[in-house]
N, C-alpha and C. Protein backbone atom coordinates (compact mmCIF):
# COMPACT_ATOMS: atom_id res chain seq x y z
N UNK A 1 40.12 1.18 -7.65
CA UNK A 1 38.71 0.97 -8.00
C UNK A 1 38.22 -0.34 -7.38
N UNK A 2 37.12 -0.21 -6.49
CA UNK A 2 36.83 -1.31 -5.69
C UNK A 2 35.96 -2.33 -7.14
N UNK A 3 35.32 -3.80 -6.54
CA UNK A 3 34.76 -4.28 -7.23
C UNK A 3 32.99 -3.76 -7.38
N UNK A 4 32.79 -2.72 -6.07
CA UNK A 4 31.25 -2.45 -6.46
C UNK A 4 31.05 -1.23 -7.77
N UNK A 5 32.09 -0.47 -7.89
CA UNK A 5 32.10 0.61 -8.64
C UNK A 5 32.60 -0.44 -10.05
N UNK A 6 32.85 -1.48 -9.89
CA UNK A 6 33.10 -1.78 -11.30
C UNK A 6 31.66 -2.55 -11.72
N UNK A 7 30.77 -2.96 -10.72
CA UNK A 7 30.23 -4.05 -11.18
C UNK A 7 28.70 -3.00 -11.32
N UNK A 8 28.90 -1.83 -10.78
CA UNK A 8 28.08 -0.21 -11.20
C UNK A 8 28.26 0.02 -12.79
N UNK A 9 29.49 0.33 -13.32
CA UNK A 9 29.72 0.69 -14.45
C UNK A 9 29.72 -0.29 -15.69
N UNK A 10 29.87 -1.72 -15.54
CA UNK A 10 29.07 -2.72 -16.02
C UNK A 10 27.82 -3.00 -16.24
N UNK A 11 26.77 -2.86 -14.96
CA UNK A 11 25.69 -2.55 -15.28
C UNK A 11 24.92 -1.58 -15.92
N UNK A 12 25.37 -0.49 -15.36
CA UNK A 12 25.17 0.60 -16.02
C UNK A 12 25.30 0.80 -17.71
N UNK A 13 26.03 0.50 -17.87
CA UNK A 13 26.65 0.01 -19.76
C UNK A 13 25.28 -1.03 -20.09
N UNK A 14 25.01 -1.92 -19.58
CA UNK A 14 23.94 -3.19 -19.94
C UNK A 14 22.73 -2.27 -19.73
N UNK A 15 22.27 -1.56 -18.91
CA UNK A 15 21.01 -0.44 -18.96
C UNK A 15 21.05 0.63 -19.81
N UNK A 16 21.80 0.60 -20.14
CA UNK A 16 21.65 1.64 -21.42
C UNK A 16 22.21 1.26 -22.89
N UNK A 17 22.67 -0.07 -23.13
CA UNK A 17 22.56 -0.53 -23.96
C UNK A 17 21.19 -1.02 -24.49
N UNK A 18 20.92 -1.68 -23.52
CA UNK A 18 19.55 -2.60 -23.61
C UNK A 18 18.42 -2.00 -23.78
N UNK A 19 18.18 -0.68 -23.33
CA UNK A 19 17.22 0.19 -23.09
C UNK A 19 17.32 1.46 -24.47
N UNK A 20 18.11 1.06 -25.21
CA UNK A 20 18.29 1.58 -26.84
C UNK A 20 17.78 0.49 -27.31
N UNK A 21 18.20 -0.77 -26.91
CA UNK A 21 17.45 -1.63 -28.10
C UNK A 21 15.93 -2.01 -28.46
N UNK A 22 15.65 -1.39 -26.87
CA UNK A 22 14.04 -1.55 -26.57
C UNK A 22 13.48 -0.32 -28.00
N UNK A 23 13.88 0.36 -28.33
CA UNK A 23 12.98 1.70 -28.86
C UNK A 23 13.89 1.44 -30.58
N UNK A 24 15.01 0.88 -30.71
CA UNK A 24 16.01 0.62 -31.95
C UNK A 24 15.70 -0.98 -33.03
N UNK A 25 15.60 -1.69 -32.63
CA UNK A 25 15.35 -3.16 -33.03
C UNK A 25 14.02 -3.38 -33.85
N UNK A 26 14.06 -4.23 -35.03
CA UNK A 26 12.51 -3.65 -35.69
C UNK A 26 11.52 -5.00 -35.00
N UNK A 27 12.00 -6.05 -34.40
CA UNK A 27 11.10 -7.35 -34.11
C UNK A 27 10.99 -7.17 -32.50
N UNK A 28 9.15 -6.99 -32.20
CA UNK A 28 8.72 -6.61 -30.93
C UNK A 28 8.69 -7.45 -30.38
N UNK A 29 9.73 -8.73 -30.80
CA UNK A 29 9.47 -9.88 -29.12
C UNK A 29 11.28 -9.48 -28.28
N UNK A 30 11.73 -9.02 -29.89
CA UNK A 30 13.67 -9.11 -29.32
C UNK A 30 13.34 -7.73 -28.40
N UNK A 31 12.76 -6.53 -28.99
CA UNK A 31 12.16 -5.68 -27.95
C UNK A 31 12.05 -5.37 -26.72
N UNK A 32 10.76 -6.72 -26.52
CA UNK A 32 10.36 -7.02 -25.04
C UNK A 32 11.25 -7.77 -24.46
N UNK A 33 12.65 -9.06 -24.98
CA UNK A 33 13.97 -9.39 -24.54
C UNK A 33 14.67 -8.19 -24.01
N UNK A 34 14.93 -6.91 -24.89
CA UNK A 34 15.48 -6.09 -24.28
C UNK A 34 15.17 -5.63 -22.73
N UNK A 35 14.06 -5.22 -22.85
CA UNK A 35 13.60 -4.49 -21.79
C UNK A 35 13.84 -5.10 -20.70
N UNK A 36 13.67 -6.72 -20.86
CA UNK A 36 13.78 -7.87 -19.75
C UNK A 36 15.24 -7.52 -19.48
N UNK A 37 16.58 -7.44 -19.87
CA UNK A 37 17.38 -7.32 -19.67
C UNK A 37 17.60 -5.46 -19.06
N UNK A 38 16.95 -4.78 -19.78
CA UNK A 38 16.90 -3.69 -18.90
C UNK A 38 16.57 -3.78 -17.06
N UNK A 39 15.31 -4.44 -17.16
CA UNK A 39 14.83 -4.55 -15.40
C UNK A 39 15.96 -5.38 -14.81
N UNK A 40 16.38 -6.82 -15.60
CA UNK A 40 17.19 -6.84 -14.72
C UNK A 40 18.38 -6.23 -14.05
N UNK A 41 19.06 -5.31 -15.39
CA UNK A 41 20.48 -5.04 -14.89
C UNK A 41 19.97 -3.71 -14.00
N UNK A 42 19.02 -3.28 -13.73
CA UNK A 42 18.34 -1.68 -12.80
C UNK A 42 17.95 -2.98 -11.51
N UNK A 43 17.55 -3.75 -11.82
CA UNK A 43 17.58 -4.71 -10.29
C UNK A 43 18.93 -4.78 -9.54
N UNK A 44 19.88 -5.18 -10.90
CA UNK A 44 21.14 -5.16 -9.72
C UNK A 44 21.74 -3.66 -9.36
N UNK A 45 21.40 -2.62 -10.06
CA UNK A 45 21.84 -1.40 -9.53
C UNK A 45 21.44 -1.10 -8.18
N UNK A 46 20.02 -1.46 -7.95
CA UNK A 46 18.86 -1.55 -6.56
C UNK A 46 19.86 -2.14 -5.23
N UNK A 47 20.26 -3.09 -5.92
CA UNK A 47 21.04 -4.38 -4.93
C UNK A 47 22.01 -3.40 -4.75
N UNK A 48 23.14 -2.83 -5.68
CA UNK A 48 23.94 -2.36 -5.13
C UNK A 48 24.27 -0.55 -4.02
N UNK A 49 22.59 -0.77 -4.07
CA UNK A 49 22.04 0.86 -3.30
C UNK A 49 21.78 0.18 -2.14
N UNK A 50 21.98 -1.10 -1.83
CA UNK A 50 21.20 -1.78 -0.57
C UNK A 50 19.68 -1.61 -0.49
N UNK A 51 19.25 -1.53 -1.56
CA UNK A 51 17.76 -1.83 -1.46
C UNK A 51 17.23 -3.33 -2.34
N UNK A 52 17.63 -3.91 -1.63
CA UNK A 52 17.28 -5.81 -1.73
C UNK A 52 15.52 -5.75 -2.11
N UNK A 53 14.92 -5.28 -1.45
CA UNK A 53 13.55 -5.27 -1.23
C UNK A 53 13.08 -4.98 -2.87
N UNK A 54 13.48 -4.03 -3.42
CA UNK A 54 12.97 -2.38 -4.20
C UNK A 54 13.69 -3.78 -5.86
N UNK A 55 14.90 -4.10 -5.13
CA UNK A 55 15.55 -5.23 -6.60
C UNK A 55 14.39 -6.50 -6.76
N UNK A 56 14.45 -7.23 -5.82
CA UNK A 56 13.49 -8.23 -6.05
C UNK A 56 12.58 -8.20 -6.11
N UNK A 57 11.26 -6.81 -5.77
CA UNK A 57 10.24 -6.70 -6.57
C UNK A 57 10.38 -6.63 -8.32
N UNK A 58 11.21 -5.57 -8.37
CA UNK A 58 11.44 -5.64 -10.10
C UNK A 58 12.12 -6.60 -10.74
N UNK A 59 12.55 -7.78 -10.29
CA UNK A 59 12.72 -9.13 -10.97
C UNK A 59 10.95 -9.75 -10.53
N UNK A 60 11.13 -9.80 -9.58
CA UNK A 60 9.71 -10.71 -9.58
C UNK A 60 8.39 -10.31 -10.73
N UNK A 61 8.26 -8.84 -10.43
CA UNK A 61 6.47 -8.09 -10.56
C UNK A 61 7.25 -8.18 -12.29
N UNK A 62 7.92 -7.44 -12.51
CA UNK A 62 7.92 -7.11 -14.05
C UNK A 62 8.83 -7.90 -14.40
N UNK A 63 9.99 -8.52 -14.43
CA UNK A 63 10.24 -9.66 -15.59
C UNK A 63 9.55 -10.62 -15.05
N UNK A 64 9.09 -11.06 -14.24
CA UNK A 64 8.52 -12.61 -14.27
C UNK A 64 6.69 -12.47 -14.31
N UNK A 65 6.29 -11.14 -14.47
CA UNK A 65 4.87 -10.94 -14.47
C UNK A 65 4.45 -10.21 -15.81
N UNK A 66 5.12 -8.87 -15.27
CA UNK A 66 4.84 -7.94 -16.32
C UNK A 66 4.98 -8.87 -17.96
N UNK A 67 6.51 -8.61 -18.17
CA UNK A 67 7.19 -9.14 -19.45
C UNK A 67 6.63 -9.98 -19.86
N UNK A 68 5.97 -11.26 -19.01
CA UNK A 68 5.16 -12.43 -19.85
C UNK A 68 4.20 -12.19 -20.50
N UNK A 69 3.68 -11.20 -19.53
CA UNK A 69 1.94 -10.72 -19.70
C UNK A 69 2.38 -9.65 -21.63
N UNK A 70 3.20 -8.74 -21.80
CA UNK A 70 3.72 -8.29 -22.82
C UNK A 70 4.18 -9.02 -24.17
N UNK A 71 5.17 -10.39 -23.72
CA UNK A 71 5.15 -11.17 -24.58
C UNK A 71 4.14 -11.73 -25.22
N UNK A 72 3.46 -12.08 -24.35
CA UNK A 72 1.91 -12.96 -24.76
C UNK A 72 1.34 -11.84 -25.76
N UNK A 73 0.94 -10.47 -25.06
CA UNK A 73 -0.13 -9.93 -25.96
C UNK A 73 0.70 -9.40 -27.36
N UNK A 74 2.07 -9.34 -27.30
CA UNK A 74 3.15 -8.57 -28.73
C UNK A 74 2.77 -9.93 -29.20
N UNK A 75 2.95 -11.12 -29.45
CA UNK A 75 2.92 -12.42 -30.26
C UNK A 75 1.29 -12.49 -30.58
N UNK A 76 0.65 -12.43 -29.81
CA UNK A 76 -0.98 -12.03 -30.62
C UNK A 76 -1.23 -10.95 -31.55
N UNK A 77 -0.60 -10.04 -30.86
CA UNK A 77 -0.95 -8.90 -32.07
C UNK A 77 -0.48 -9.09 -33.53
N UNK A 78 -1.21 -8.89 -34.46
CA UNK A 78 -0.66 -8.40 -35.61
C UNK A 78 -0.35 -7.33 -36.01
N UNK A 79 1.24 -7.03 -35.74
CA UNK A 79 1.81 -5.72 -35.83
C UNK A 79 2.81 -5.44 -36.87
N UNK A 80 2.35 -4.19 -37.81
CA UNK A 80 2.69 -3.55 -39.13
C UNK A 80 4.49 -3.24 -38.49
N UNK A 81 4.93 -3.93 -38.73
CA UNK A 81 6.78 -3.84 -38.39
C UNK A 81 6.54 -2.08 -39.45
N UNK A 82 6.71 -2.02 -40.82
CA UNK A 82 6.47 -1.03 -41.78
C UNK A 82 5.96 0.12 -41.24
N UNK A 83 4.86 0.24 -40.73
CA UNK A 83 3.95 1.14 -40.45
C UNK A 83 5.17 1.83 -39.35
N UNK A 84 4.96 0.67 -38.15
CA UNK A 84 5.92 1.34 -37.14
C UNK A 84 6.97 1.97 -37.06
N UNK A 85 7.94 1.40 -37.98
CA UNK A 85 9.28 2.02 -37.94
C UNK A 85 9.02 3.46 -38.70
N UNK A 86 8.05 3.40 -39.79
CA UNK A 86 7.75 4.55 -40.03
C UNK A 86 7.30 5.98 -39.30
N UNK A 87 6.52 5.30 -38.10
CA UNK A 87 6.19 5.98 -36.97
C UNK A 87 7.72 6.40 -36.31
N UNK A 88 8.35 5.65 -35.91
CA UNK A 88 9.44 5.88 -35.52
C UNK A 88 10.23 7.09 -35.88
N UNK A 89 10.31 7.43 -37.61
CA UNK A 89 11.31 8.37 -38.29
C UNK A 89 10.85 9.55 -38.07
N UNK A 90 9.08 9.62 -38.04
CA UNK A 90 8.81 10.13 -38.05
C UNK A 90 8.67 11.43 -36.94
N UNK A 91 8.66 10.62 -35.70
CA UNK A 91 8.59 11.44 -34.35
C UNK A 91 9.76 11.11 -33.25
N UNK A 92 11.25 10.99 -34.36
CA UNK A 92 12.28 10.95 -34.10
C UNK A 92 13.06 12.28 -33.31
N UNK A 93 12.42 12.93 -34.64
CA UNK A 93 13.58 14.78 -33.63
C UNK A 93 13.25 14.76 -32.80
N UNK A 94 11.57 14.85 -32.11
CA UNK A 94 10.27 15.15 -30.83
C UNK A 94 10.88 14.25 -29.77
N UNK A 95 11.12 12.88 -30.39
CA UNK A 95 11.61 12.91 -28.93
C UNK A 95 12.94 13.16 -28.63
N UNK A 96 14.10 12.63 -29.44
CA UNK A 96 15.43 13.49 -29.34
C UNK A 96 14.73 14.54 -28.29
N UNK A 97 14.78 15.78 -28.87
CA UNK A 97 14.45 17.21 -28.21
C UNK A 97 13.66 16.98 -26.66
N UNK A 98 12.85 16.29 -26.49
CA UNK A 98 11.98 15.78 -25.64
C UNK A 98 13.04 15.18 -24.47
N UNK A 99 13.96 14.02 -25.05
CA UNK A 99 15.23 13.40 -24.30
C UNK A 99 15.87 14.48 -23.58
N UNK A 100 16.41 15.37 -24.27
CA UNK A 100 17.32 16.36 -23.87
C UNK A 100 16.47 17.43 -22.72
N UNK A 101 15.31 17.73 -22.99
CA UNK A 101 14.69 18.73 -22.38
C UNK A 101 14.53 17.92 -20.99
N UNK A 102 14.40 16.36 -20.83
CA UNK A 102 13.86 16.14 -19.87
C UNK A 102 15.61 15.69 -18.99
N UNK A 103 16.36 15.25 -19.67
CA UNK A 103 17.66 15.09 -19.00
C UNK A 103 18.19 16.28 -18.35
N UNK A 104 18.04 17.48 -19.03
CA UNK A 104 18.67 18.85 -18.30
C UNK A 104 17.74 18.59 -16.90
N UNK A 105 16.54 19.03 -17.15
CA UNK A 105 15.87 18.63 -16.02
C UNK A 105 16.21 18.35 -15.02
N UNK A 106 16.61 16.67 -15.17
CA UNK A 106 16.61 15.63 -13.93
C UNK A 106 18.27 16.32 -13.13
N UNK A 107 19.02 16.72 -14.19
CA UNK A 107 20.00 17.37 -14.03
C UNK A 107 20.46 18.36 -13.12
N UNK A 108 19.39 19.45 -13.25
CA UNK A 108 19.33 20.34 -12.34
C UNK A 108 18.99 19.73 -11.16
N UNK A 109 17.32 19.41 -11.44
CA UNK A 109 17.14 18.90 -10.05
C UNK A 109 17.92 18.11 -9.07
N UNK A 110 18.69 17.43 -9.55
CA UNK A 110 19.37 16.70 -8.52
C UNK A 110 20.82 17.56 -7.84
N UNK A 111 21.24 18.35 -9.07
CA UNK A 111 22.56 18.99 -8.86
C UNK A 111 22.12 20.41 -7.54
N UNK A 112 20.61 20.66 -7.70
CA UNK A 112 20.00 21.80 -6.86
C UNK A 112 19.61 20.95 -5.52
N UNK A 113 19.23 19.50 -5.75
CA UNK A 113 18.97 19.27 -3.98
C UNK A 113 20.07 18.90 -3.32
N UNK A 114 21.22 17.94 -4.14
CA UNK A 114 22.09 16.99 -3.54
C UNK A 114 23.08 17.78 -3.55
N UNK A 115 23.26 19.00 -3.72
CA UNK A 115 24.82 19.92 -3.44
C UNK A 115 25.26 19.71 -2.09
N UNK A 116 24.25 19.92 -1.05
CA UNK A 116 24.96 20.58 0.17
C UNK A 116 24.47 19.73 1.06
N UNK A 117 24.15 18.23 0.35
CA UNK A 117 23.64 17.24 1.20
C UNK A 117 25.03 16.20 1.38
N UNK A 118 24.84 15.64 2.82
CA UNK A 118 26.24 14.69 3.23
C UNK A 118 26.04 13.33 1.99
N UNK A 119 26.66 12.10 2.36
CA UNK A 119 26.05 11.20 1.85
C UNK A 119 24.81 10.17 2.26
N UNK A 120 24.72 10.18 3.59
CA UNK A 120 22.84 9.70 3.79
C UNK A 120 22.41 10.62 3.77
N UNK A 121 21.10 10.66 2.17
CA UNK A 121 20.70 12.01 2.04
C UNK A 121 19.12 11.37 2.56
N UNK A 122 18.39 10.53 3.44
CA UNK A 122 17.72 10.05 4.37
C UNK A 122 17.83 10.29 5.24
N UNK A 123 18.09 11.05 6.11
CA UNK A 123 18.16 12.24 7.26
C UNK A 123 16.13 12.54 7.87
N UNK A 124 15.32 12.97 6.79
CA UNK A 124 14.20 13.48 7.88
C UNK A 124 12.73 12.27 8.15
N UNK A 125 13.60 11.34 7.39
CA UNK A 125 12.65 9.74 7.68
C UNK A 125 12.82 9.27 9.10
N UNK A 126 11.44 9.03 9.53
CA UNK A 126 11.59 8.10 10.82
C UNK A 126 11.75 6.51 10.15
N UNK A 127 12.77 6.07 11.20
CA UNK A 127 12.67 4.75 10.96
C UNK A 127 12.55 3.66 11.81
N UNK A 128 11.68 2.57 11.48
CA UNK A 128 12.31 1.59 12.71
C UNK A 128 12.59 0.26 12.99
N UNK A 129 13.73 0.52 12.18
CA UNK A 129 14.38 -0.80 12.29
C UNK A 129 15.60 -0.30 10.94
N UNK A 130 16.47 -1.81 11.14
CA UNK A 130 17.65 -1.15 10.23
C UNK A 130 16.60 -2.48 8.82
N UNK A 131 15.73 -2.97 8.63
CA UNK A 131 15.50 -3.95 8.05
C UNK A 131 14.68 -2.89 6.78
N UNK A 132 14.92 -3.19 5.43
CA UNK A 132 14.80 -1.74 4.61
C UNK A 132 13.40 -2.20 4.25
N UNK A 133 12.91 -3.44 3.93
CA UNK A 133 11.50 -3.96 4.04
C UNK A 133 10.69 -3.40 4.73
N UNK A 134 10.84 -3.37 6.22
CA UNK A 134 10.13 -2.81 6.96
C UNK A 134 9.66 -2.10 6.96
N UNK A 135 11.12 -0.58 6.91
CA UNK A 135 11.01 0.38 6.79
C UNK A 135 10.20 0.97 5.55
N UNK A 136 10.22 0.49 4.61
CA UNK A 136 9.45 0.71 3.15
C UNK A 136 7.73 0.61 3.48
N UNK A 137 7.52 -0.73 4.10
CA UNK A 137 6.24 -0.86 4.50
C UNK A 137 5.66 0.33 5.50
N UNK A 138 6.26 0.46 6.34
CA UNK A 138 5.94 1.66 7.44
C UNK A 138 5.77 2.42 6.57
N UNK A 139 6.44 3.26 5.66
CA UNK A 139 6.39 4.34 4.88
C UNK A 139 5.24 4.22 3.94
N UNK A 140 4.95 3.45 3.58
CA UNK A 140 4.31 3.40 2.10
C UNK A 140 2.48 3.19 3.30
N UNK A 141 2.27 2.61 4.30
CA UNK A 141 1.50 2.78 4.79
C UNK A 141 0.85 3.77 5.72
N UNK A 142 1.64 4.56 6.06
CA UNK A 142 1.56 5.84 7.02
C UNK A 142 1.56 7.16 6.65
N UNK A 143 2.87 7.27 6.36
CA UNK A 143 3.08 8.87 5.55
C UNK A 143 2.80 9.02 4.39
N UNK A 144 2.86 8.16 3.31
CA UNK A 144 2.44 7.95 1.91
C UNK A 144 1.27 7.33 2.00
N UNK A 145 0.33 7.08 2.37
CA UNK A 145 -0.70 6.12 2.55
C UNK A 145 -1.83 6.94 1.33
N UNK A 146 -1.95 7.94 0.82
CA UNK A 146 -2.89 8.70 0.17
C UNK A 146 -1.80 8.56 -1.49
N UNK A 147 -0.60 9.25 -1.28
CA UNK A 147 -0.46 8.55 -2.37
C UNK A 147 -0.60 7.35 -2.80
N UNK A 148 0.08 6.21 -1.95
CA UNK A 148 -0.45 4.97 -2.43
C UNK A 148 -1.32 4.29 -3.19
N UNK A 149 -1.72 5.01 -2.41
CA UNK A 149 -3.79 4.81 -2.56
C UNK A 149 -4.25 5.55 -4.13
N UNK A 150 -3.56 6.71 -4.57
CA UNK A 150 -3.41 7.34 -5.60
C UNK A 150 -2.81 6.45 -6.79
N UNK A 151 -1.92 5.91 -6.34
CA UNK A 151 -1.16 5.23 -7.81
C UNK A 151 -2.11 4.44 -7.81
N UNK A 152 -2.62 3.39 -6.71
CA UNK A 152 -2.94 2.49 -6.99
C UNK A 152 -4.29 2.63 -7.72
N UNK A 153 -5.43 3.61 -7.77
CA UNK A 153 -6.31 3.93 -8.40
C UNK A 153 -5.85 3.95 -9.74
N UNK A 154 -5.02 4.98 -10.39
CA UNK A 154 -4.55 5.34 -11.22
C UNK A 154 -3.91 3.74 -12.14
N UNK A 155 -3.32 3.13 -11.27
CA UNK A 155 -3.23 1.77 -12.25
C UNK A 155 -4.43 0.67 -12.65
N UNK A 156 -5.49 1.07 -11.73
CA UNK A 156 -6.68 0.18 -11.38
C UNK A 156 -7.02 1.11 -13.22
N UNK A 157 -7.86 2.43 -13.20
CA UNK A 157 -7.96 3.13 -14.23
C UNK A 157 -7.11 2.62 -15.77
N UNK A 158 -5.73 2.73 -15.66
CA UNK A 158 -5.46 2.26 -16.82
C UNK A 158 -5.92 0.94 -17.52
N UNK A 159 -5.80 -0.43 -16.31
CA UNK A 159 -6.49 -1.43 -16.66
C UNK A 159 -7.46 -1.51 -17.45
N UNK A 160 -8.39 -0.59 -16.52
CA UNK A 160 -9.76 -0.81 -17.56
C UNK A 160 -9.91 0.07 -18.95
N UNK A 161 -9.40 1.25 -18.70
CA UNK A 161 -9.06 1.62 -19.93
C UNK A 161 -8.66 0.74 -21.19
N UNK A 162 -7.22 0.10 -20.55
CA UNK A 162 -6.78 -0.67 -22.13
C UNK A 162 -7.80 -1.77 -22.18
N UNK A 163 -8.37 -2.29 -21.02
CA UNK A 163 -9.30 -3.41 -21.89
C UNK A 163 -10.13 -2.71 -22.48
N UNK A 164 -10.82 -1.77 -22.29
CA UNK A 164 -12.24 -1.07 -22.53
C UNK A 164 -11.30 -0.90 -24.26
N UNK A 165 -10.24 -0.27 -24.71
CA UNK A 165 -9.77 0.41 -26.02
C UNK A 165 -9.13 -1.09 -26.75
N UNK A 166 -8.98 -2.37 -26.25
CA UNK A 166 -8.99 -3.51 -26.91
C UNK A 166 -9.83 -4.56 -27.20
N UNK A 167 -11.05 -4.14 -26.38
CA UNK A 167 -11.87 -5.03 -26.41
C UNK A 167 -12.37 -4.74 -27.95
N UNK A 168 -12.73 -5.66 -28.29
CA UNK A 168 -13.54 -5.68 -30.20
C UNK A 168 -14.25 -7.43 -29.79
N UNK A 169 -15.71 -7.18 -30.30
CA UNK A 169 -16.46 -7.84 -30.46
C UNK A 169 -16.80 -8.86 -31.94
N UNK A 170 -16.21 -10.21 -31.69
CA UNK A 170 -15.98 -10.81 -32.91
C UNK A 170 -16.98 -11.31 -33.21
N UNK A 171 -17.36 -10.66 -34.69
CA UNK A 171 -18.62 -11.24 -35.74
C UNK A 171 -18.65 -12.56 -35.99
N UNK A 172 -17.92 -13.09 -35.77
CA UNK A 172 -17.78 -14.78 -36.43
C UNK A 172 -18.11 -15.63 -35.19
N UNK A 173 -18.37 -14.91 -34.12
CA UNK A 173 -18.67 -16.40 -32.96
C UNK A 173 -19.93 -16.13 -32.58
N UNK A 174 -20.48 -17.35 -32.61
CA UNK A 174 -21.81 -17.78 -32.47
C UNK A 174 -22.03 -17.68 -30.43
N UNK A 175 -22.96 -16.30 -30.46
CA UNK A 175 -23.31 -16.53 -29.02
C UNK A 175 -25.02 -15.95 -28.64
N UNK A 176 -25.30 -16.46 -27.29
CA UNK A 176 -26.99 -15.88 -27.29
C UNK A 176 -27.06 -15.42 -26.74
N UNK A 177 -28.16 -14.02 -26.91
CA UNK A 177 -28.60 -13.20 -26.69
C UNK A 177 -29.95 -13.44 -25.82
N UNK A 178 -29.78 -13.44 -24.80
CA UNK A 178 -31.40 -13.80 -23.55
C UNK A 178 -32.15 -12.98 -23.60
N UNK A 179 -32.00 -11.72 -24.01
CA UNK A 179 -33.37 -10.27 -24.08
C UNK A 179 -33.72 -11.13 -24.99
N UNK A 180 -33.33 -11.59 -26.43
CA UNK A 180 -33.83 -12.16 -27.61
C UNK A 180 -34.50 -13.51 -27.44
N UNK A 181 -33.98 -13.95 -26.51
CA UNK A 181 -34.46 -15.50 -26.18
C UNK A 181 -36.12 -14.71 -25.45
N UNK A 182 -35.96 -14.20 -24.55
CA UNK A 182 -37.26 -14.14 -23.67
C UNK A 182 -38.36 -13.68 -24.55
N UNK A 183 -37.54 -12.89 -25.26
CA UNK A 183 -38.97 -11.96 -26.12
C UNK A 183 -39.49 -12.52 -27.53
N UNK A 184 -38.32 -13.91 -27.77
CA UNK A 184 -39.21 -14.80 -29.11
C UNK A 184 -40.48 -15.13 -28.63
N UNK A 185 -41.37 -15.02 -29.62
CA UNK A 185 -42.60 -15.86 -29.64
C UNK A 185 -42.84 -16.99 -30.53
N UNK A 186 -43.99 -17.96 -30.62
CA UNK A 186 -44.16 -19.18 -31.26
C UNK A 186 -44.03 -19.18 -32.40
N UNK A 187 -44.40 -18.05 -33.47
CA UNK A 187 -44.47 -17.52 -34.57
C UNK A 187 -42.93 -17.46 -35.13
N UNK A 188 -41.98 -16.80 -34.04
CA UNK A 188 -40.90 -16.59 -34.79
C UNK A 188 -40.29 -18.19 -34.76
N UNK A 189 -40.28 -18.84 -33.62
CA UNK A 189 -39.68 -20.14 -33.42
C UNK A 189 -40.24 -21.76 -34.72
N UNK A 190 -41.59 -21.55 -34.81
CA UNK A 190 -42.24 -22.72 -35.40
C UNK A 190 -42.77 -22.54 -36.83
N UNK A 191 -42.66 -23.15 -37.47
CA UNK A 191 -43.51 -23.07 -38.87
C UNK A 191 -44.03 -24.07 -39.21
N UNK A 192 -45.46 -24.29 -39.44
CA UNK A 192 -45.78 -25.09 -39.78
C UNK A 192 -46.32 -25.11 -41.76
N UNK A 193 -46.04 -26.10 -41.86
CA UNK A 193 -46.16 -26.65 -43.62
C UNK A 193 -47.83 -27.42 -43.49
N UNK A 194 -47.88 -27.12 -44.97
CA UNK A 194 -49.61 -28.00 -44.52
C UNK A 194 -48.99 -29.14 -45.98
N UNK A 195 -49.67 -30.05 -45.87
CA UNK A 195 -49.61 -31.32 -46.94
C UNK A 195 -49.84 -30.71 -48.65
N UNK A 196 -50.61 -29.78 -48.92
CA UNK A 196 -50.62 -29.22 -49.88
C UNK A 196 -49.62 -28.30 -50.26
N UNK A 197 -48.99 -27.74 -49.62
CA UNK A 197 -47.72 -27.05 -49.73
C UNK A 197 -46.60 -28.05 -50.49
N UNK A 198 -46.53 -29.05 -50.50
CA UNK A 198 -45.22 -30.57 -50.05
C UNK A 198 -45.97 -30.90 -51.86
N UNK A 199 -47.13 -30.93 -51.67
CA UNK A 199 -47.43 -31.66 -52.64
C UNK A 199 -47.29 -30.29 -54.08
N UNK A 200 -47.24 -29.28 -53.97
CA UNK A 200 -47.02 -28.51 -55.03
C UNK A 200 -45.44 -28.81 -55.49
């Protein structure tokens, strides 16, 4: 057993440990710790596929971007630990069943393409260069260029979505309204008192 197949099955153990604790643990910051430890140990799996490029985006973009941006908003929220875990018991079998339905799945599919494939199963890619950066860029701009362009809408969309479904407008802060400013008149702004008024 060489040292890459050991340092595979090590990681591998840390990604699926960690990635139970994300959905198991009742405090949503140890949670979002998990997960951080999930991306990383799937970063070094990346590394050990020789895709350097594909690893150090997912240390960079999501533990050092994503995860903060998550921490920050889980420590603002005020979140019902109670409520949740209750949620949890509740739509426990669904996903069990859900797990399994989608693992056979991935199962087949791979056992139906990769049978009668050698081991570079990258065979009908043009490439050019042995530099996997490159090659990623070429791809993601040329032949994929519509998907691209697809996710990237599609994440633009969620954005505004979750702000649009978090935004709440707080009653307690004092701010002005300029339709209201332009359209006061003297009447609403001034009052005047007369000396007989003072003197009653």
């Amino acid at each position: 057993m060489n040292i890459e197949l050991i340092i595979f099955f090590i990681f591998s153990a840390l990604v699926l440990i960690s990635a139970i604790g994300v959905i198991t643990v009742n405090n949503p910051v140890k949670s979002a710790i998990n997960l951080v430890f999930t991306f990383f140990s799937s970063a070094v799996l990346w590394l050990l596929l020789n895709a350097e490029f594909l690893s150090i985006i997912l240390i960079l973009v999501y533990v050092g971007a994503v995860m903060v941006l998550f921490l920050f908003v889980v420590m603002m929220l005020d979140i019902n630990i109670t409520q949740a875990k209750e949620g949890f018991v509740k739509y426990m079998p669904v996903g069990v069943l859900i797990f399994f339905i989608i693992s056979g799945l991935l199962s087949f599919f791979f056992y139906s393409q990769f049978e009668t494939t050698d081991k570079n199963i990258i065979t009908s890619i043009d490439l050019i260069g042995s530099d996997n950066t490159k090659n990623l860029g070429y791809l993601l701009y040329t032949e994929y260029i519509i998907a691209f362009e697809i996710a990237a809408i599609i994440l633009l969309l969620g954005i505004i979505s979750a702000i649009t479904l978090t935004h709440s407008k707080n009653t307690s802060t004092k701010y002005q309204v300029p339709s209201e400013q332009i359209s006061a008149s003297k009447d609403d702004r001034l009052r005047i008192i007369k000396d007989s008024d003072t003197k009653q």
